[in-house]
Structures are given as structure tokens and as C-alpha cells.
C-alpha atoms as a PDB file:
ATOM      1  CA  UNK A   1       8.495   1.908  17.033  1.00  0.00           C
ATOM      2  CA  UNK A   2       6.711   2.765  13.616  1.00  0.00           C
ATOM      3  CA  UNK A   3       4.125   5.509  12.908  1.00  0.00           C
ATOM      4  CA  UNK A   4       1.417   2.749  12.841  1.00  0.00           C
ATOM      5  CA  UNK A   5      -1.026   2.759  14.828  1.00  0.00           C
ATOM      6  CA  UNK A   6      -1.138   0.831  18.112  1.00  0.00           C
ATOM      7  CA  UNK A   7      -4.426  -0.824  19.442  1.00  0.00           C
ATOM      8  CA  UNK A   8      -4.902  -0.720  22.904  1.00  0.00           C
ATOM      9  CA  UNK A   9      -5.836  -4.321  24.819  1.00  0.00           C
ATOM     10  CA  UNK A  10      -9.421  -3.081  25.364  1.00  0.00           C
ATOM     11  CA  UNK A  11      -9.790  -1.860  21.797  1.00  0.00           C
ATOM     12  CA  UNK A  12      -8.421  -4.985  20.298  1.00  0.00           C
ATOM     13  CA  UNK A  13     -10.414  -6.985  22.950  1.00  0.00           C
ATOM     14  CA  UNK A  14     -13.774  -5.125  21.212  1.00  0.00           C
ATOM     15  CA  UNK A  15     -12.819  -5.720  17.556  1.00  0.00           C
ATOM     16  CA  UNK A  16     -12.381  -9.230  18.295  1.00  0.00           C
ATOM     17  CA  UNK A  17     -16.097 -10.014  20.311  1.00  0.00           C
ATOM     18  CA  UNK A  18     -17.391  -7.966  17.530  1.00  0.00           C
ATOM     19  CA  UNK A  19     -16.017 -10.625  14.968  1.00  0.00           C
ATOM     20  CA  UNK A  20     -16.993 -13.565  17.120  1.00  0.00           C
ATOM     21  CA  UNK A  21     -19.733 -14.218  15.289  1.00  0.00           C
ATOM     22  CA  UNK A  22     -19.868 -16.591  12.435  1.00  0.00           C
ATOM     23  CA  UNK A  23     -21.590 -14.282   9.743  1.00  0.00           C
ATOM     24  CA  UNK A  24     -19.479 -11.284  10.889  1.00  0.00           C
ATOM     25  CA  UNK A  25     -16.284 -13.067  10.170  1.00  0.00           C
ATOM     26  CA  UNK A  26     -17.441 -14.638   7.050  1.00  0.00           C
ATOM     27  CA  UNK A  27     -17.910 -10.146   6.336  1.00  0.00           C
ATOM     28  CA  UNK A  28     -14.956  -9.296   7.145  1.00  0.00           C
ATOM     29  CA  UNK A  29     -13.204 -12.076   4.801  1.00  0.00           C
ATOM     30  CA  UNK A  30     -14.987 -11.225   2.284  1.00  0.00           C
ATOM     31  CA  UNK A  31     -14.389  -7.820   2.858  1.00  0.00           C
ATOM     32  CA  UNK A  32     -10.622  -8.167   2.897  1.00  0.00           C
ATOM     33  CA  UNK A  33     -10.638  -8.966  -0.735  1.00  0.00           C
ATOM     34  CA  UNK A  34     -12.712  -5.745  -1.984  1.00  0.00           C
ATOM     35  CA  UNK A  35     -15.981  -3.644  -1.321  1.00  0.00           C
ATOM     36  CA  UNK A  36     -19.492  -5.268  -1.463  1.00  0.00           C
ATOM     37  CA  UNK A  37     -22.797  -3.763  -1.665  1.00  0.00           C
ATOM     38  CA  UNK A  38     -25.113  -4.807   1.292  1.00  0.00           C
ATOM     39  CA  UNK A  39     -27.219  -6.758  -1.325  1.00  0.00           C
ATOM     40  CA  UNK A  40     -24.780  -8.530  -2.136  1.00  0.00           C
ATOM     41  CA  UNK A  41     -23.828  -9.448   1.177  1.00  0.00           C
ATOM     42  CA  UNK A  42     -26.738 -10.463   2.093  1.00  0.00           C
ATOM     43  CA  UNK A  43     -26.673 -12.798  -0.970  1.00  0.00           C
ATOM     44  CA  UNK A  44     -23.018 -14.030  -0.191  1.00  0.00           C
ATOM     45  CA  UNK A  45     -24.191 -14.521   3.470  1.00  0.00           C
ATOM     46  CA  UNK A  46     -27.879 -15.864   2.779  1.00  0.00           C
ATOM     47  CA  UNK A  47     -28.961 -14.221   6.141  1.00  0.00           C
ATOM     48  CA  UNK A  48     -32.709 -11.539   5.844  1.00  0.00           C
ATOM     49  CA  UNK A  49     -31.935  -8.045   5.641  1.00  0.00           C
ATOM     50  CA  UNK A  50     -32.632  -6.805   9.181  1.00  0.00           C
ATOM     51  CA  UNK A  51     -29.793  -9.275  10.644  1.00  0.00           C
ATOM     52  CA  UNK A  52     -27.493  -8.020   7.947  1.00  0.00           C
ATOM     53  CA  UNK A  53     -28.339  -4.454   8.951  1.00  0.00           C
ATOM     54  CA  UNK A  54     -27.229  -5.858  12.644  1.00  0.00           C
ATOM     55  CA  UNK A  55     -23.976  -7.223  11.765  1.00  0.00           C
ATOM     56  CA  UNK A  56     -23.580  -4.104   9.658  1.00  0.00           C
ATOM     57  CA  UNK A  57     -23.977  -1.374  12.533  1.00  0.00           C
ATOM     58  CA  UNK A  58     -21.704  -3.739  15.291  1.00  0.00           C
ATOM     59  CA  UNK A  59     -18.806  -3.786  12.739  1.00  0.00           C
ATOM     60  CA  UNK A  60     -19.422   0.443  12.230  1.00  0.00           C
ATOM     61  CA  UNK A  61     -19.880   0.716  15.700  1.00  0.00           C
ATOM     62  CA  UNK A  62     -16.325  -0.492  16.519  1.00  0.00           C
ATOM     63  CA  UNK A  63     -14.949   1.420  13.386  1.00  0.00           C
ATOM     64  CA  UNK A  64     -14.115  -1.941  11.388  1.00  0.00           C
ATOM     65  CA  UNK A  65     -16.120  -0.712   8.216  1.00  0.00           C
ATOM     66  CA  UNK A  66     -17.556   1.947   6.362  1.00  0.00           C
ATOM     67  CA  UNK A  67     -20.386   2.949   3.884  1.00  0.00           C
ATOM     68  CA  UNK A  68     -19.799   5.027   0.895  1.00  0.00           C
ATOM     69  CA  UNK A  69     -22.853   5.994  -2.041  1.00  0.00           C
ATOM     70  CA  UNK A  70     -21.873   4.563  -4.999  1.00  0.00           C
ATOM     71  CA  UNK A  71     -20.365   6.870  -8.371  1.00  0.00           C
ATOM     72  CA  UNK A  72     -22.707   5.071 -10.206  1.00  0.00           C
ATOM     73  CA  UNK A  73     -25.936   4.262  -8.958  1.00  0.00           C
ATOM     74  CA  UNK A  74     -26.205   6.856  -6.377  1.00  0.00           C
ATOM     75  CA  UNK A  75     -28.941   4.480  -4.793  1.00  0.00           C
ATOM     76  CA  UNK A  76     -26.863   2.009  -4.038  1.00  0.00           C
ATOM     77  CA  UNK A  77     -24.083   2.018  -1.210  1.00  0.00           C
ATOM     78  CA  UNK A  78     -20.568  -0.129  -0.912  1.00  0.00           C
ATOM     79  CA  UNK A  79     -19.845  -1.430   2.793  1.00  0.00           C
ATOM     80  CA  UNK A  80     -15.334  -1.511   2.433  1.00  0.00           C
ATOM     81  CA  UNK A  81     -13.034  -1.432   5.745  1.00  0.00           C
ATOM     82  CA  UNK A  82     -11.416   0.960   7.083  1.00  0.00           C
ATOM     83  CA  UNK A  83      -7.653   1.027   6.550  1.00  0.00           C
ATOM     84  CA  UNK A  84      -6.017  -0.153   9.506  1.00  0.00           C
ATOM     85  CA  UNK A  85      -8.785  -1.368  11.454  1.00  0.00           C
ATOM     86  CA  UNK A  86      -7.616  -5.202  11.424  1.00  0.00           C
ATOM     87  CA  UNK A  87      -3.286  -4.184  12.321  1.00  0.00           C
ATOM     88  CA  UNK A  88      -2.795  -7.118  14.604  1.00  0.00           C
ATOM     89  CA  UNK A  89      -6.105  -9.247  14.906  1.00  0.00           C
ATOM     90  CA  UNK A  90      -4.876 -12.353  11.714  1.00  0.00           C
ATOM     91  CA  UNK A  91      -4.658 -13.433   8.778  1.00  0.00           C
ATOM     92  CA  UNK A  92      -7.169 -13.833   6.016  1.00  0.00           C
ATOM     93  CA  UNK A  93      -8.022 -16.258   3.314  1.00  0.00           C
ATOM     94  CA  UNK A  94      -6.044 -16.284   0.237  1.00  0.00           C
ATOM     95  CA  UNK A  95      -6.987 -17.501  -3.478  1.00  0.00           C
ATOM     96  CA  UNK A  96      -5.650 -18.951  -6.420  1.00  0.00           C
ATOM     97  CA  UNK A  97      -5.026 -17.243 -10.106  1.00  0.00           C
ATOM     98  CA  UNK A  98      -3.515 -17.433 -13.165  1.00  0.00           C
ATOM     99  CA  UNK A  99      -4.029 -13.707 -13.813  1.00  0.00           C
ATOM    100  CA  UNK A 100      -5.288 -10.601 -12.232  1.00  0.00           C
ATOM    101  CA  UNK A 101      -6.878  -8.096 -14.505  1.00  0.00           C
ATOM    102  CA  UNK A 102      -8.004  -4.620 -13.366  1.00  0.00           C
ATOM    103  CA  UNK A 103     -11.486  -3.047 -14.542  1.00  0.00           C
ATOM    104  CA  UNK A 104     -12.544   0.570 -15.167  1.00  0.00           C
ATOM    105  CA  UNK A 105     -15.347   2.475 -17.055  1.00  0.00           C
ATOM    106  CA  UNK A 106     -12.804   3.882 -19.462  1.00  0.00           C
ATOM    107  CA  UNK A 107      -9.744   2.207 -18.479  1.00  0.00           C
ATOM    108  CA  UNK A 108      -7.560   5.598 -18.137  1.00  0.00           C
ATOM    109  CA  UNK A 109      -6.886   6.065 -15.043  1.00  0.00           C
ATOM    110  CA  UNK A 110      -7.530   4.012 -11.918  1.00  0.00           C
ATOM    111  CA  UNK A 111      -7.163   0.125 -13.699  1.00  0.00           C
ATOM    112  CA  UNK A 112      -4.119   1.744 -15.335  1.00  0.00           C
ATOM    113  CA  UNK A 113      -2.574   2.680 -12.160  1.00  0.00           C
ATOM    114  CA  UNK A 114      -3.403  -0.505 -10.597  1.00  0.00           C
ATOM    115  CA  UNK A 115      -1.987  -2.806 -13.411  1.00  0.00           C
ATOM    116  CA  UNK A 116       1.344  -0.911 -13.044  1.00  0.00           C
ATOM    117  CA  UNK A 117       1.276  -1.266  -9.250  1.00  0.00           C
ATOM    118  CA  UNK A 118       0.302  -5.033  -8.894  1.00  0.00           C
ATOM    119  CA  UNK A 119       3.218  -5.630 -11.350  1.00  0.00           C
ATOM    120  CA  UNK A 120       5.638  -4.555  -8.987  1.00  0.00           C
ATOM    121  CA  UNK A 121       4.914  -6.489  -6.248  1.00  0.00           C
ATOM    122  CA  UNK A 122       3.530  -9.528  -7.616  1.00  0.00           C
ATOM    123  CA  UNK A 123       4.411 -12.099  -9.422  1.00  0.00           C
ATOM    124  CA  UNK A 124       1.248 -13.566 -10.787  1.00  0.00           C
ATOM    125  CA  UNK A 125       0.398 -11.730 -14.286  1.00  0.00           C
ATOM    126  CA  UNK A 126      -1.900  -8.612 -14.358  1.00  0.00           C
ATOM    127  CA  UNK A 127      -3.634  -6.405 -17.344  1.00  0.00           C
ATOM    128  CA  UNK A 128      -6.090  -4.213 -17.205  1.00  0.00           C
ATOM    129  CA  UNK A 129      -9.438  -2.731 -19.664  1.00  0.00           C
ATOM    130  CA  UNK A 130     -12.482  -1.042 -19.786  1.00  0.00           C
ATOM    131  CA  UNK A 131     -16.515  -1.478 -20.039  1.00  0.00           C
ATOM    132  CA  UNK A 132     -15.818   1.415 -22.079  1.00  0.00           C
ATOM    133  CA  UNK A 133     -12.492   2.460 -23.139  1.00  0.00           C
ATOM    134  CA  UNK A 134     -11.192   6.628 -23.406  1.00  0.00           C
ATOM    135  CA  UNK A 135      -9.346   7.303 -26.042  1.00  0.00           C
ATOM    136  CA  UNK A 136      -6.154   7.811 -24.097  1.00  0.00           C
ATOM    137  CA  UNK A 137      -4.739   7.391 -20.681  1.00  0.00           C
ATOM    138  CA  UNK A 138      -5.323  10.627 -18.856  1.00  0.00           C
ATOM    139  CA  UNK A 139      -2.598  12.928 -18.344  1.00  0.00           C
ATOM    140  CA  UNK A 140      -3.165  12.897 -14.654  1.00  0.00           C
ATOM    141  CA  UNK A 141      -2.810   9.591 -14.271  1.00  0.00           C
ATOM    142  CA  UNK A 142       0.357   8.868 -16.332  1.00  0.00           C
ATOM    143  CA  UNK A 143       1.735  12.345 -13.948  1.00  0.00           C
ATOM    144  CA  UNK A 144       0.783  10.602 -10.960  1.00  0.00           C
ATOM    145  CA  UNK A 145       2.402   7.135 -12.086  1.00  0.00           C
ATOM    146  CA  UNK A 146       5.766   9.279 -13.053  1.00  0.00           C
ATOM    147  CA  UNK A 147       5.861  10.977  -9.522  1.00  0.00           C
ATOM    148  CA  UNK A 148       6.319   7.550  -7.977  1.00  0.00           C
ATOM    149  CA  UNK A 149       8.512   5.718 -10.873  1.00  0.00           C
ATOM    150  CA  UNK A 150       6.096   4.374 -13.180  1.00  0.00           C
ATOM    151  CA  UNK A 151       5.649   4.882 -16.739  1.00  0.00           C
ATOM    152  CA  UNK A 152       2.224   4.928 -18.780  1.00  0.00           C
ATOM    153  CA  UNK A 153       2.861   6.838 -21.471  1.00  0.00           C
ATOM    154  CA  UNK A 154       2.653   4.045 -23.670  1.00  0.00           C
ATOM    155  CA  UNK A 155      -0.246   2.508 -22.146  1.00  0.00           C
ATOM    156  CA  UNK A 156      -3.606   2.432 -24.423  1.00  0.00           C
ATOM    157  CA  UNK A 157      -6.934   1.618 -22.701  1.00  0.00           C
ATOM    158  CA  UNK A 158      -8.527  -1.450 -23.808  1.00  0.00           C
ATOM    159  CA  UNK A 159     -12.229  -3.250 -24.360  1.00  0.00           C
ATOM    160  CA  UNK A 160     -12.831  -5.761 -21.229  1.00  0.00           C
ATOM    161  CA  UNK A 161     -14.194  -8.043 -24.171  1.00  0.00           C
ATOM    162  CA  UNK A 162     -11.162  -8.147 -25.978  1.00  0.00           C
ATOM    163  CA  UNK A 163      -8.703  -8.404 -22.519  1.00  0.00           C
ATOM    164  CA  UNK A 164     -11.033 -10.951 -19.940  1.00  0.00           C
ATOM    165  CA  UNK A 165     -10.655 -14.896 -19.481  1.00  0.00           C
ATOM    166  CA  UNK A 166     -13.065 -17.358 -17.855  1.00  0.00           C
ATOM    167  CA  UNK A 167     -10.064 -18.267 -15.558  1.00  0.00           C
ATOM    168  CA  UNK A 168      -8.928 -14.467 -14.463  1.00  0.00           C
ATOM    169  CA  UNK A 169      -9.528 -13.133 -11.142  1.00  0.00           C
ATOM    170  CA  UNK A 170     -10.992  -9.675 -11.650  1.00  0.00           C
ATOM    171  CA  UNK A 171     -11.118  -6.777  -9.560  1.00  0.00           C
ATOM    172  CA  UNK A 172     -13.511  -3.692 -10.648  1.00  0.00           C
ATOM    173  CA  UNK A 173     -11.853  -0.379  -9.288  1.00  0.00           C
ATOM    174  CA  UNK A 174     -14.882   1.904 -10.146  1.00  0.00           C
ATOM    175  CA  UNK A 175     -18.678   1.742  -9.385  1.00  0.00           C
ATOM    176  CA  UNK A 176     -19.697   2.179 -12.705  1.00  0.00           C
ATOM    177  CA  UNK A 177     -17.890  -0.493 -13.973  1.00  0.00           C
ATOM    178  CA  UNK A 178     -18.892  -3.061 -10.902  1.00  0.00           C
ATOM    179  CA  UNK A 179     -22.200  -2.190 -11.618  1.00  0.00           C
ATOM    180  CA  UNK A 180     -21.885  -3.209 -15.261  1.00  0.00           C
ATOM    181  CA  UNK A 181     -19.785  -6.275 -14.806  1.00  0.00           C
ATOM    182  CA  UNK A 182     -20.325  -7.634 -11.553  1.00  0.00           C
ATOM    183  CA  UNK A 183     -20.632 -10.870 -12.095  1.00  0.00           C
ATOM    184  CA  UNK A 184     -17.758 -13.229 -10.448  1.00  0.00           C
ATOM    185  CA  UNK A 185     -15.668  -9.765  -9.660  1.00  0.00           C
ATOM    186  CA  UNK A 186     -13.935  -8.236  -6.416  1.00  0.00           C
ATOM    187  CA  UNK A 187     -14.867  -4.335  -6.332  1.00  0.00           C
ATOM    188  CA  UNK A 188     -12.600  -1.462  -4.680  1.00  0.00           C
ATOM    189  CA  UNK A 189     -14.926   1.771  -4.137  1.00  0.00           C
ATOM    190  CA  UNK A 190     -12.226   4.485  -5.078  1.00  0.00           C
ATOM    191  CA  UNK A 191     -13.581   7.200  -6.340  1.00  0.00           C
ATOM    192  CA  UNK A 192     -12.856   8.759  -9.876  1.00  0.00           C
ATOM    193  CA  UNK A 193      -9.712  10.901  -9.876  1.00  0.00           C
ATOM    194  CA  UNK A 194     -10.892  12.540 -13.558  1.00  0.00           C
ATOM    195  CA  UNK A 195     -13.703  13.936 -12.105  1.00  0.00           C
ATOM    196  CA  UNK A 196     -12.085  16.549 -10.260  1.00  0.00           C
ATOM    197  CA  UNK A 197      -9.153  16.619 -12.125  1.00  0.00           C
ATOM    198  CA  UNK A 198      -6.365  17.604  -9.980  1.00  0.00           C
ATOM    199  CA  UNK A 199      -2.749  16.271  -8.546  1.00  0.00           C
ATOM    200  CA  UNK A 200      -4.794  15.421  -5.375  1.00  0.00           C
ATOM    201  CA  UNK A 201      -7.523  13.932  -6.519  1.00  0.00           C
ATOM    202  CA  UNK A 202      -4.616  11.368  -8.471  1.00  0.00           C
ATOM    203  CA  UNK A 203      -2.730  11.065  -5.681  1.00  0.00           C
ATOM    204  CA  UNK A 204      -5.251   9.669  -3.371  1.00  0.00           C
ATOM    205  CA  UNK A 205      -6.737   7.432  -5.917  1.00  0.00           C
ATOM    206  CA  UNK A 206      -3.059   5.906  -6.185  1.00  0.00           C
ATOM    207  CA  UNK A 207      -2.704   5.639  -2.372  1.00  0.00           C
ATOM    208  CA  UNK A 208      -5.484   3.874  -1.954  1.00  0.00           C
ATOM    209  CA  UNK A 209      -5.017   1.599  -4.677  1.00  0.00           C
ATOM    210  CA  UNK A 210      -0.976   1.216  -3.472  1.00  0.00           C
ATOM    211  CA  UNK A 211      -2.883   0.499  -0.120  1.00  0.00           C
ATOM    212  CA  UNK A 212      -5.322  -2.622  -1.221  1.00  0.00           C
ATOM    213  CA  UNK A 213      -2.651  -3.920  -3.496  1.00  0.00           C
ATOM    214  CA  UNK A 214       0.132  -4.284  -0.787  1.00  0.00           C
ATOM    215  CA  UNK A 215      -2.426  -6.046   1.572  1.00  0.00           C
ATOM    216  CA  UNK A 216      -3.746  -8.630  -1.161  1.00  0.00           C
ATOM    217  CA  UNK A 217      -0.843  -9.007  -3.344  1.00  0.00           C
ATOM    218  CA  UNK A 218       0.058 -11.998  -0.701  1.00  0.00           C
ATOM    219  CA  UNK A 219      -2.821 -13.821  -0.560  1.00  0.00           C
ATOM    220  CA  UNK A 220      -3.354 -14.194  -4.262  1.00  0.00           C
ATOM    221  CA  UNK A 221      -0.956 -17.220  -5.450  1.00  0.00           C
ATOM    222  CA  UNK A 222       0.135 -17.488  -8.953  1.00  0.00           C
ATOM    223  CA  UNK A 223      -1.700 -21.021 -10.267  1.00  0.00           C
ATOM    224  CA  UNK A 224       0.432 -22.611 -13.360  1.00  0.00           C
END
């Protein structure tokens, strides 16, 4: 037996009537591929704002999702699930792409990390950039890529508008940058390791990133 963790029947039994409904589901697949504002939900879904707000608190309620304020626009909140919530209740849908490309404000940290990770595990071809690129990949981040075997010390951040293709499947890993670029993009909330600067903060930025990559990675097929 692994250190996962185990659902009870009842549990499991809840999760599931809570995703019984038609919009909820639609959520949670959308959700599976990266963070979403409730706006844009509600676009996605095409449903009023006080029935969003519904399916919103019955998917809280049974610990499925969670809201975080945006980096950015500190008016603005991203609805994401919580890790682990889904062990054992399906699969999701999967997509098509020719490449994957990872976006950041500056393109020196998190959408470095990222690119370095999805490369290991998949085979469909990844870059990253930024809305507006540093100077230099952080020191923090090419420490954290070292402690687990990667190597960015030849990395150099790039312009999205020199990197992006119509046919690319992009996924924004800041706020800042999803709120620049959102158009046609799947967002991860994780939070800005260079704000704070330390092994930690790097650390848990490249979980979480390790995290989402491992649980999409299969669903998104290499197209020729």
C-alpha cells in the first residue's frame, strides 16, 4: 500500500453526486487542464453568475476545488483543484498538439522550470517565453532545477512574440502573464518563487509544476 491517500466509499460516493451534474462535470474537465477565473467559467459554461456561484460552493464544499487571489490583479480570483481530490473517480479528456510552450511574465523562473520538466516526460515538443523577458534565468531557479537533475544554466528567457505559433497549445504559469495573454491559453495559478526569494519558495513552485505536468503530460498527444 502507497502513501496516497485512500477515499473512503462514503467520501467517494459524495465527490461523485457532487459531479453528477452536467455543468459541474463540464468544471471539473476543464479544470483538469489548468486554473480558470470564475468569469471565465461562466463564459466557458454560458450559465448566470448566481448558478455558477452554486456549482462553485458544492465542488468547495466537498473539497474538489479551491480559490486563490490572483498575483496580478488582486481583484480577480482563480478557481484550480485540489491535488488529489479526483485519486480514483476517471479519466479526463485529452487534446491534440504539435507543441506545448510555457508562459511567464519574465520567463526566468517558473516557464523555465516547466519547459525542462515537460521534456522529460513527454514526447510532444515544448519551449517556453515571456510577456516580458528578465535578463537572465534566476539563480534560484537554475539551483532548484540542479537539485533534481536539470540544467538551465544555459537557458536565456525569451519574447512570447518571437517563440508562439497559431497551432501551439499554451499554458500561462503566472497570473500576470494569463492576464496579459489569455486568449486561447490554459493557466496554472503558482505563485512567483522570485518574490520571496528562497530554496522554499523554488521548491514548491517546482512541485507543483512536477505535479500538473505528470497528470497532463498523458492526455496531451503529439499531432504530426
Amino acid at each position: 500500500m502507497n502513501s496516497e491517500r485512500i477515499f473512503s466509499v462514503e467520501e467517494r460516493a459524495r465527490k461523485h453526486a457532487a459531479l453528477a451534474d452536467p455543468a459541474r462535470l463540464r468544471m471539473l474537465d476543464l479544470l483538469t487542464f489548468g486554473d480558470l477565473s470564475p468569469t471565465e467559467l461562466r463564459e466557458e459554461l454560458g450559465v448566470p453568475s448566481n448558478l455558477l456561484a452554486h456549482h462553485l460552493n458544492v465542488l468547495e464544499r466537498e473539497g474538489i476545488i479551491t480559490r486563490g487571489r490572483s498575483e496580478g490583479d488582486g481583484r480577480r480570483t482563480y478557481v484550480k483543484l485540489v491535488p488529489d481530490a479526483l485519486l480514483g473517480l476517471g479519466s479526463f479528456a485529452a487534446a491534440g498538439a504539435r507543441r506545448v510552450v510555457f508562459i511567464c511574465s519574465a520567463n526566468s523562473a517558473r516557464s523555465q522550470l516547466a519547459e525542462a520538466l515537460w521534456a522529460s516526460v513527454s514526447d510532444v515538443p515544448v519551449d517556453s517565453a515571456g510577456t516580458h523577458p528578465a535578463v537572465q534565468v534566476a539563480p534560484g531557479a537554475i539551483a532548484a532545477a540542479a537539485r533534481h537533475g536539470f540544467d538551465l544554466t544555459g537557458a536565456v528567457p525569451r519574447l512570447v512574440d518571437d517563440t508562439i505559433r497559431d497551432d501551439d497549445f499554451i499554458i500561462t504559469v503566472c497570473d500576470r502573464a494569463h492576464e496579459e495573454y489569455p486568449t486561447g491559453t490554459v493557466h496554472w495559478s503558482v505563485p512567483d518563487p522570485i518574490t520571496l526569494g528562497t530554496d522554499a519558495a523554488f521548491e514548491s513552485a517546482f512541485t507543483d509544476l512536477e505535479r500538473r505536468i505528470h497528470q497532463l503530460a498523458p492526455r496531451i498527444l503529439s499531432v504530426a
